[in-house]
C-alpha atoms as a PDB file:
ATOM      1  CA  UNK A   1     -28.349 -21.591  -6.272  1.00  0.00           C
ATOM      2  CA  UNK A   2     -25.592 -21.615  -4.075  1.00  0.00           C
ATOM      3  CA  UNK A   3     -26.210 -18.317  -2.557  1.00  0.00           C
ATOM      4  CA  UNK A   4     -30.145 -19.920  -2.050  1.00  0.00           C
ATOM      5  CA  UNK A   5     -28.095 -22.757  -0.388  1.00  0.00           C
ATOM      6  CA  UNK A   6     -26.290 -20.926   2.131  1.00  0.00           C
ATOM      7  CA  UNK A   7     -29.393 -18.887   3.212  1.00  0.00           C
ATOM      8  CA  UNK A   8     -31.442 -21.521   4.029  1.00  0.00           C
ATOM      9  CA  UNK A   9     -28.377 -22.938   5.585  1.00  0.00           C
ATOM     10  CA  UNK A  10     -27.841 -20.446   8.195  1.00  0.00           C
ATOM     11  CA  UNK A  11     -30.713 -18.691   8.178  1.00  0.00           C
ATOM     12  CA  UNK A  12     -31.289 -19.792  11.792  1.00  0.00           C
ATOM     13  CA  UNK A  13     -28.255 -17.667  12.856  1.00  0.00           C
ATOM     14  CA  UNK A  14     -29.380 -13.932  11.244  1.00  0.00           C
ATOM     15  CA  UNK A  15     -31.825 -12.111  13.414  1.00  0.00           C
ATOM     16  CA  UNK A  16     -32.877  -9.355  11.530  1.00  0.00           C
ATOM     17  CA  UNK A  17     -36.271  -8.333  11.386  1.00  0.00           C
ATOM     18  CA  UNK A  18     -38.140  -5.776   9.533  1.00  0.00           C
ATOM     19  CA  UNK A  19     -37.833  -3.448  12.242  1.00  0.00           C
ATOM     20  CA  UNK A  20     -34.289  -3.219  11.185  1.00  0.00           C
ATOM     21  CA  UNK A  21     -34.443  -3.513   7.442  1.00  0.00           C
ATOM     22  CA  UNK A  22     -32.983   0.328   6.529  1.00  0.00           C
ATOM     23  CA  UNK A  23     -33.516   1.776   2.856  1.00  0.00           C
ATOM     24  CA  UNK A  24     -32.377   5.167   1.578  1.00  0.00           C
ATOM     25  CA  UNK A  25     -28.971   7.320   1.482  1.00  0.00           C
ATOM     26  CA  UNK A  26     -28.819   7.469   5.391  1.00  0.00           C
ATOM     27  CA  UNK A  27     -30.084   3.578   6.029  1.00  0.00           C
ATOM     28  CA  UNK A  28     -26.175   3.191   6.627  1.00  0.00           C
ATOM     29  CA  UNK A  29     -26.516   5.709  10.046  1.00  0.00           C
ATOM     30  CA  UNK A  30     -29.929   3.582  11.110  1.00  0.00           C
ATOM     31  CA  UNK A  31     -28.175   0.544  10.566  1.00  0.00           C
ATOM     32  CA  UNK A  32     -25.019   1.559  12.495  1.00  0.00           C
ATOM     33  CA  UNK A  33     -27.466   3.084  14.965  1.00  0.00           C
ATOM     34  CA  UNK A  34     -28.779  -0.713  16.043  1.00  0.00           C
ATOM     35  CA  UNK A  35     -25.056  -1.495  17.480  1.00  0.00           C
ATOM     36  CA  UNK A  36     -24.325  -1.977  21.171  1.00  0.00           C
ATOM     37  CA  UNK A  37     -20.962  -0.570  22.380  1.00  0.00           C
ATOM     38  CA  UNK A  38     -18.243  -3.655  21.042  1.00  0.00           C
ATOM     39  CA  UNK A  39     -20.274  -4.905  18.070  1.00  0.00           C
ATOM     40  CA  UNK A  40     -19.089  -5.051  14.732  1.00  0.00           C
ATOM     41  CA  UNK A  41     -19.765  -2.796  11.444  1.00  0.00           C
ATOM     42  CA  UNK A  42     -19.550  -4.757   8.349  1.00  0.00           C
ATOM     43  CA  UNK A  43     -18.745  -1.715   5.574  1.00  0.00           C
ATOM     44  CA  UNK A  44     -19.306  -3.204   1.681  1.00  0.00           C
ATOM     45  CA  UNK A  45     -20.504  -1.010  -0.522  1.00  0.00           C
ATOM     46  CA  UNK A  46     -18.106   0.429  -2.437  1.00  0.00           C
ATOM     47  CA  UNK A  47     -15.649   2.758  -1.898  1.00  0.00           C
ATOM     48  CA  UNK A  48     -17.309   6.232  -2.856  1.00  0.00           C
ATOM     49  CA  UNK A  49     -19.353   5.758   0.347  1.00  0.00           C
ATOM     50  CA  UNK A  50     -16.865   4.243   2.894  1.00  0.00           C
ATOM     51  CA  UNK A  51     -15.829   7.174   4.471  1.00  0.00           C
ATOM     52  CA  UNK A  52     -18.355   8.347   5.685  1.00  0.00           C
ATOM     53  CA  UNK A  53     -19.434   4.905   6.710  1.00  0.00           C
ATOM     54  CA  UNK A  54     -16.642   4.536   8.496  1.00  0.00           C
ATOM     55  CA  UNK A  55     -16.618   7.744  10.251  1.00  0.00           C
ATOM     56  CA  UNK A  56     -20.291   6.906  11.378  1.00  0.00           C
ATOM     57  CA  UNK A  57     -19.278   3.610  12.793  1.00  0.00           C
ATOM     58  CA  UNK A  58     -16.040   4.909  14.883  1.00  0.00           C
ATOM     59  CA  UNK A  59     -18.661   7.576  16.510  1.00  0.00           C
ATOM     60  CA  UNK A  60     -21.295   5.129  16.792  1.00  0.00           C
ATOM     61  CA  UNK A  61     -17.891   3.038  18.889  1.00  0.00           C
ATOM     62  CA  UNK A  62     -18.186  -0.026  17.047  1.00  0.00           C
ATOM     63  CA  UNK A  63     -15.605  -2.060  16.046  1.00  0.00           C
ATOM     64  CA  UNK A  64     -15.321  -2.774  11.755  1.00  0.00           C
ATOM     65  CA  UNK A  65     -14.584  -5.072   9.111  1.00  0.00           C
ATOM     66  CA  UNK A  66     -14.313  -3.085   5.839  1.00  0.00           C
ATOM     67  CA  UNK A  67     -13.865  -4.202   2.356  1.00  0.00           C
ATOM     68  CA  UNK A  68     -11.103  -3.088   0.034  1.00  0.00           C
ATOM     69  CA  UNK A  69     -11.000  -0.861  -2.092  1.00  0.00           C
ATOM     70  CA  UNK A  70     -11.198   2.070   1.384  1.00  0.00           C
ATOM     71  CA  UNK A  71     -12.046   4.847  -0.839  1.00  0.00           C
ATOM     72  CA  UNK A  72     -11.877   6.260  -4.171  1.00  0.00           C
ATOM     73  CA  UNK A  73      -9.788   9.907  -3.993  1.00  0.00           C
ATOM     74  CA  UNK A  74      -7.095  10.872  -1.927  1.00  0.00           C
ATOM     75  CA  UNK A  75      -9.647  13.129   0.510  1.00  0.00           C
ATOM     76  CA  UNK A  76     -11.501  10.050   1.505  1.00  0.00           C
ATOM     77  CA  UNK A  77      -8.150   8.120   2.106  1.00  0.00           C
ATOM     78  CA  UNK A  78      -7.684  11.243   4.490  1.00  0.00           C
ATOM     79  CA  UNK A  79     -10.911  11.164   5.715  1.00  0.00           C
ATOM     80  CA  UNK A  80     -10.419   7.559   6.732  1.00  0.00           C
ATOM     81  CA  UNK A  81      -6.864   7.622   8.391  1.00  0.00           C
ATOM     82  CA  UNK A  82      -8.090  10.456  10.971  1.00  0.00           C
ATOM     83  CA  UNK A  83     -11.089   8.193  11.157  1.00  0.00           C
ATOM     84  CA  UNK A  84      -8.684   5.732  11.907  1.00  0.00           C
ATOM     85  CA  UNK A  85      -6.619   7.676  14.628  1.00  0.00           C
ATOM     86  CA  UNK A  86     -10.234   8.295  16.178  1.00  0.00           C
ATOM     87  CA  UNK A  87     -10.586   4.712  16.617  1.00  0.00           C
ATOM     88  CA  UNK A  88      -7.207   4.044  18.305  1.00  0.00           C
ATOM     89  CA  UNK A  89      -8.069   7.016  20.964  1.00  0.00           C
ATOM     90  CA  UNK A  90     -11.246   4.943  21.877  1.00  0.00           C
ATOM     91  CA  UNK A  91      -9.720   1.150  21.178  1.00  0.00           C
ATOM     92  CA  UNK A  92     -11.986   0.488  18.520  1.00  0.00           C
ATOM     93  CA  UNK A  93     -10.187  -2.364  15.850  1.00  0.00           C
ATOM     94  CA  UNK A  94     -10.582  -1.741  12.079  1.00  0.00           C
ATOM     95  CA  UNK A  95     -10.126  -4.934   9.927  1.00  0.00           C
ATOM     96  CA  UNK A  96      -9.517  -4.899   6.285  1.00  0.00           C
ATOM     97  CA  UNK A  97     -10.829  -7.076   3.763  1.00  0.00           C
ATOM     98  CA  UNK A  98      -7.299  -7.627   1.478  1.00  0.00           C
ATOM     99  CA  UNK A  99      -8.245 -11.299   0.777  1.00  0.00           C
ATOM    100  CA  UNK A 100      -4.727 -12.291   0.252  1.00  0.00           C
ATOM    101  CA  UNK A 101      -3.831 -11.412   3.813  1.00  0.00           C
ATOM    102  CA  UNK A 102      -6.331 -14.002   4.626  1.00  0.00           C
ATOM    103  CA  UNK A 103      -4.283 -16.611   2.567  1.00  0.00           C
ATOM    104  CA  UNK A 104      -2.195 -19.570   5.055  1.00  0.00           C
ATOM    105  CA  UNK A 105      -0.216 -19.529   1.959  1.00  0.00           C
ATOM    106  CA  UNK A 106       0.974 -16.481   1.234  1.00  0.00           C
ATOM    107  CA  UNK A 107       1.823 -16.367   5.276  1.00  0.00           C
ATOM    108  CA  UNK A 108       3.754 -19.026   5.364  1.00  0.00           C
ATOM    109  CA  UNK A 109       5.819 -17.427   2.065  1.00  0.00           C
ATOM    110  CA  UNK A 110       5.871 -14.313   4.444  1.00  0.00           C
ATOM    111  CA  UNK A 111       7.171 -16.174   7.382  1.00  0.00           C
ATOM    112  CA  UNK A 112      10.098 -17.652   5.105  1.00  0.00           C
ATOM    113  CA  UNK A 113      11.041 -14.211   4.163  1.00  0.00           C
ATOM    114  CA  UNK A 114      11.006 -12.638   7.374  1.00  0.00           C
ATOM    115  CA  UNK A 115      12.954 -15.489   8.598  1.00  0.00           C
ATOM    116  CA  UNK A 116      15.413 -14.626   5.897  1.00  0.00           C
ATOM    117  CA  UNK A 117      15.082 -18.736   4.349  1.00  0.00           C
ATOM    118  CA  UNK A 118      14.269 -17.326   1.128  1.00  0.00           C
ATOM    119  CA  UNK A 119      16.885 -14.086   1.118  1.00  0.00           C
ATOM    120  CA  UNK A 120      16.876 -10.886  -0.087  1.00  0.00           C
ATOM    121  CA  UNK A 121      13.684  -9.611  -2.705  1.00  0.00           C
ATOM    122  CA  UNK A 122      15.148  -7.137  -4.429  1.00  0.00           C
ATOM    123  CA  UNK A 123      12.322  -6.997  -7.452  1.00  0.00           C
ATOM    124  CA  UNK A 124       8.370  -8.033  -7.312  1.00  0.00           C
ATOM    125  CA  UNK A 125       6.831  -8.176 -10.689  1.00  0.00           C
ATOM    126  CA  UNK A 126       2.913  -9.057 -10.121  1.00  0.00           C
ATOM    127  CA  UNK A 127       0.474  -8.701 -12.972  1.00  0.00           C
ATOM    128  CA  UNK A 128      -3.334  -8.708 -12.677  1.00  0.00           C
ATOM    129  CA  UNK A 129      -4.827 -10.166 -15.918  1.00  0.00           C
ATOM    130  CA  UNK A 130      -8.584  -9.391 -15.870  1.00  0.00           C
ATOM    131  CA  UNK A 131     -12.173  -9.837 -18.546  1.00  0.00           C
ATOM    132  CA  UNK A 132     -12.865  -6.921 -20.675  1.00  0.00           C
ATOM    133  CA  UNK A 133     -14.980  -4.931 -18.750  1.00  0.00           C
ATOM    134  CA  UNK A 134     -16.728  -3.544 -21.970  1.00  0.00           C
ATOM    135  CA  UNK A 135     -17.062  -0.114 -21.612  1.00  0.00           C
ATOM    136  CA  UNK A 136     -19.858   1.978 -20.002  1.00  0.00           C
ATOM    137  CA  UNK A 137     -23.185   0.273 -21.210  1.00  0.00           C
ATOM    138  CA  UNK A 138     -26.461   3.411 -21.787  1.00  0.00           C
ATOM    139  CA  UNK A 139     -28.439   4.188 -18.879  1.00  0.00           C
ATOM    140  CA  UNK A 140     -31.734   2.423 -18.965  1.00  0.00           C
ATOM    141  CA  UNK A 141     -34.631   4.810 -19.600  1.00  0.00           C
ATOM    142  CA  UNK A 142     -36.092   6.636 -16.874  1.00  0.00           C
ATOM    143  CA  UNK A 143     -33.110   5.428 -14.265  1.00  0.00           C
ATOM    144  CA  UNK A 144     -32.167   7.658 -12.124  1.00  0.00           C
ATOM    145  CA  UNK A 145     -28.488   9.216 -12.994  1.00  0.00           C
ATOM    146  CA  UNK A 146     -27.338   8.818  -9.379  1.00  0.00           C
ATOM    147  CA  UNK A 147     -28.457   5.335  -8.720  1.00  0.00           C
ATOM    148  CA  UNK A 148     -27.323   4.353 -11.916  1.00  0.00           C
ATOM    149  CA  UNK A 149     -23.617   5.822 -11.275  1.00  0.00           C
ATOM    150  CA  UNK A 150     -23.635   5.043  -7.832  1.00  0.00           C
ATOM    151  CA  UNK A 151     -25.166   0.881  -8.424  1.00  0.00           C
ATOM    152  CA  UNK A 152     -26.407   0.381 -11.629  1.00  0.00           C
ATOM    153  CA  UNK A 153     -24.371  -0.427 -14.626  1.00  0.00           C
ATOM    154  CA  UNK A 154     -22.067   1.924 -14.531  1.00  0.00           C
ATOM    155  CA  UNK A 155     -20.755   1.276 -11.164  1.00  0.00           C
ATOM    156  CA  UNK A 156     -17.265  -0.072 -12.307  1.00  0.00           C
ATOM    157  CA  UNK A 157     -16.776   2.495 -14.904  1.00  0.00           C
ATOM    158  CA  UNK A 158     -16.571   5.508 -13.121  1.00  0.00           C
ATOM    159  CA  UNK A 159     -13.980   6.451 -10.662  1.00  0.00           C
ATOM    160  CA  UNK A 160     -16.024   8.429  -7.599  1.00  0.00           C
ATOM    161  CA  UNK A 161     -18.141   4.994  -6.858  1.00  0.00           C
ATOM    162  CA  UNK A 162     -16.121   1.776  -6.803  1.00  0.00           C
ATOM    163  CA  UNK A 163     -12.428   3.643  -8.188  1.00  0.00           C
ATOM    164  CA  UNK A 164     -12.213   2.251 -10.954  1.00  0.00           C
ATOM    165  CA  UNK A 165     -11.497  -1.582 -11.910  1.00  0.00           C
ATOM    166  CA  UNK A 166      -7.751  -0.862 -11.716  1.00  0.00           C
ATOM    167  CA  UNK A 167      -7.735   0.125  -7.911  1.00  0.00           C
ATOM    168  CA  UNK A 168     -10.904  -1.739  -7.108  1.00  0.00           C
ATOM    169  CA  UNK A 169      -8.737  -5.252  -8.755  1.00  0.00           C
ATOM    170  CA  UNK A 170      -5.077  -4.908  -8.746  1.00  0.00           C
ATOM    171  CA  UNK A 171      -5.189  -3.466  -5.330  1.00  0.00           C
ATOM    172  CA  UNK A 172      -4.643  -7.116  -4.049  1.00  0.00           C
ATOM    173  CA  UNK A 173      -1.344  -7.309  -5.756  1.00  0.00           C
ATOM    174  CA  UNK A 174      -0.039  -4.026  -4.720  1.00  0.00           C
ATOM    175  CA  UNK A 175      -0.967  -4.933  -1.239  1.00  0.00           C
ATOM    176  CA  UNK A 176       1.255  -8.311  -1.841  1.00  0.00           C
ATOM    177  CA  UNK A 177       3.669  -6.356  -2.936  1.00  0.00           C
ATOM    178  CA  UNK A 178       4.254  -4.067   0.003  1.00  0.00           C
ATOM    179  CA  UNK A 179       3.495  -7.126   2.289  1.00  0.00           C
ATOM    180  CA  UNK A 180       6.635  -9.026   0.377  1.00  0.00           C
ATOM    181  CA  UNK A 181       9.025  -5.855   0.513  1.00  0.00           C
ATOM    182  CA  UNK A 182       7.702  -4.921   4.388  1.00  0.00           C
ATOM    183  CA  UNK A 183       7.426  -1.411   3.364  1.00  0.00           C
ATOM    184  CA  UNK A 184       5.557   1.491   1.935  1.00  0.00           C
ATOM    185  CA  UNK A 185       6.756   2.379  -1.821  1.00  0.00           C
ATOM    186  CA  UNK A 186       8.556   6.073  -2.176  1.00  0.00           C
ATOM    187  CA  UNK A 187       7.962   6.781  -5.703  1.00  0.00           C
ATOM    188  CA  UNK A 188       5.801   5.470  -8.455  1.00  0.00           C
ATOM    189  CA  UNK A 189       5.603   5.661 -12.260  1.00  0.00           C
ATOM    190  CA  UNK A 190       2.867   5.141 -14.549  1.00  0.00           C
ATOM    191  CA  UNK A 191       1.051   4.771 -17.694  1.00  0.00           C
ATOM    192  CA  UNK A 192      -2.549   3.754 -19.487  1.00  0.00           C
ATOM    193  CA  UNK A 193      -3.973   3.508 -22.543  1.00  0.00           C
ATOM    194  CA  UNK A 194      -6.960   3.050 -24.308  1.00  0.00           C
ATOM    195  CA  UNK A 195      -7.632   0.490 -27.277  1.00  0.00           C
ATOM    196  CA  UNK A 196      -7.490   2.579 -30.798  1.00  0.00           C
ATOM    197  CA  UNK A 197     -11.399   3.678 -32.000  1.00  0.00           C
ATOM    198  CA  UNK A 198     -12.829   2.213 -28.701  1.00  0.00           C
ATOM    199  CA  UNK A 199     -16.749   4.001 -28.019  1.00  0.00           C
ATOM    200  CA  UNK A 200     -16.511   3.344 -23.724  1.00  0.00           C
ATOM    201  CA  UNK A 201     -17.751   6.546 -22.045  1.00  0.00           C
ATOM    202  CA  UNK A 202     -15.803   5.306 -19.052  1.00  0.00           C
ATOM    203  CA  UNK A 203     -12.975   6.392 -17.031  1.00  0.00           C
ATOM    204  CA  UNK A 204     -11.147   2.797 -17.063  1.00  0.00           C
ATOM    205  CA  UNK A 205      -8.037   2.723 -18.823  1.00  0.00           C
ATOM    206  CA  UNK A 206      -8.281  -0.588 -20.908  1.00  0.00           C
ATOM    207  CA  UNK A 207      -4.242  -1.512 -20.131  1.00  0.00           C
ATOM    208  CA  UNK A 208      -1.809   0.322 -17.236  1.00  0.00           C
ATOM    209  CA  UNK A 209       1.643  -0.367 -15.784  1.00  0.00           C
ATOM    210  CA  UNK A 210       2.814   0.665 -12.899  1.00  0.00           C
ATOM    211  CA  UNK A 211       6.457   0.247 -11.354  1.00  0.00           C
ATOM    212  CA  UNK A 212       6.998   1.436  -7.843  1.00  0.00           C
ATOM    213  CA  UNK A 213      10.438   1.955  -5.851  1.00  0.00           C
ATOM    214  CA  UNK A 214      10.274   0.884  -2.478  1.00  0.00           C
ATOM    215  CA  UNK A 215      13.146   2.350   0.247  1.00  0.00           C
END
């Protein structure tokens, strides 16, 4: 209903006819391919395909707005910082979609810290408390294995397509963190488990911890 809401809404303002309605594993190029010089690439799918998404869009020269979480192994983090240094050779802008950067709240706690009001943060403790995700449900009959890792039900269960609901959710706090402590962490220490006798074909853990040391 709400969604219905907002379409009708602005419906006035989208101008997108069928001539460029893309379908298929490469609609992402054909839909980047419609951009004029300065426009803006909107990249949300999830992270197993950003990437190359975004390497499409900095050749295409179009600015982006991408959606956490950027991708979903450390070769397509790679992938997407020399994307990155592509973009600052041609003065392309690449905006992230950390929603808590977004937050007049949280920057005005920023702006008391870098002011020094609220002193020295020696320790951040953030905790991400989040539904049971329930495990990997069975593949429908007849679906296709791809489409069904890559957007059906298993989506959030598997690391390659969305990385997990660990990255994909508490990557909002880490970002807090390192926006609180103004720096990159050095070190980091881990752990997961599962719950005891659980039948989840995924590759969540069902509890983690993680402490980082910043410099």
């Amino acid at each position: 209903g709400q969604w219905n809401t907002l379409s009708r809404k602005y419906a006035d303002r989208v101008d997108v006819p069928p001539e460029r309605r893309f379908v298929g594993f490469d609609a992402y190029r054909k839909a980047i391919d419609c951009l004029r010089p300065g426009d803006v690439a909107l990249l949300t799918t999830h992270a197993g395909f950003r990437p190359v998404h975004l390497d499409c869009a900095v050749e295409k020269g179009a600015n982006v707005f991408m959606e956490k979480t950027f991708a979903s192994d450390p070769g397509g983090l790679k992938r997407m910082l020399r994307a990155g240094e592509a973009a600052d050779k041609k003065r392309l802008k690449i905006a992230a979609g950390l929603m808590c950067r977004h937050s007049p709240n949280r920057q005005e706690l920023i702006a008391k810290l870098r002011t020094g009001e609220l002193g020295d943060v020696p320790f951040v403790r953030a905790y991400r408390l989040f539904r049971a995700v329930g495990g990997m449900p069975k593949k429908p009959e007849g679906e296709s294995d791809l489409l069904w890792q890559a957007a059906g039900g298993a989506r959030y269960s598997l690391l390659w397509p969305t990385s997990g609901i660990m990255i994909d959710m508490l990557i909002h706090q880490i970002d807090e963190c390192c926006w609180i402590k103004d720096a990159w962490p050095v070190a980091v220490q881990g752990l997961g488990g599962w719950e005891p006798r659980a039948n989840d074909g995924g590759q969540n853990h069902h509890a983690y911890a993680m402490e980082y040391t910043f410099p």
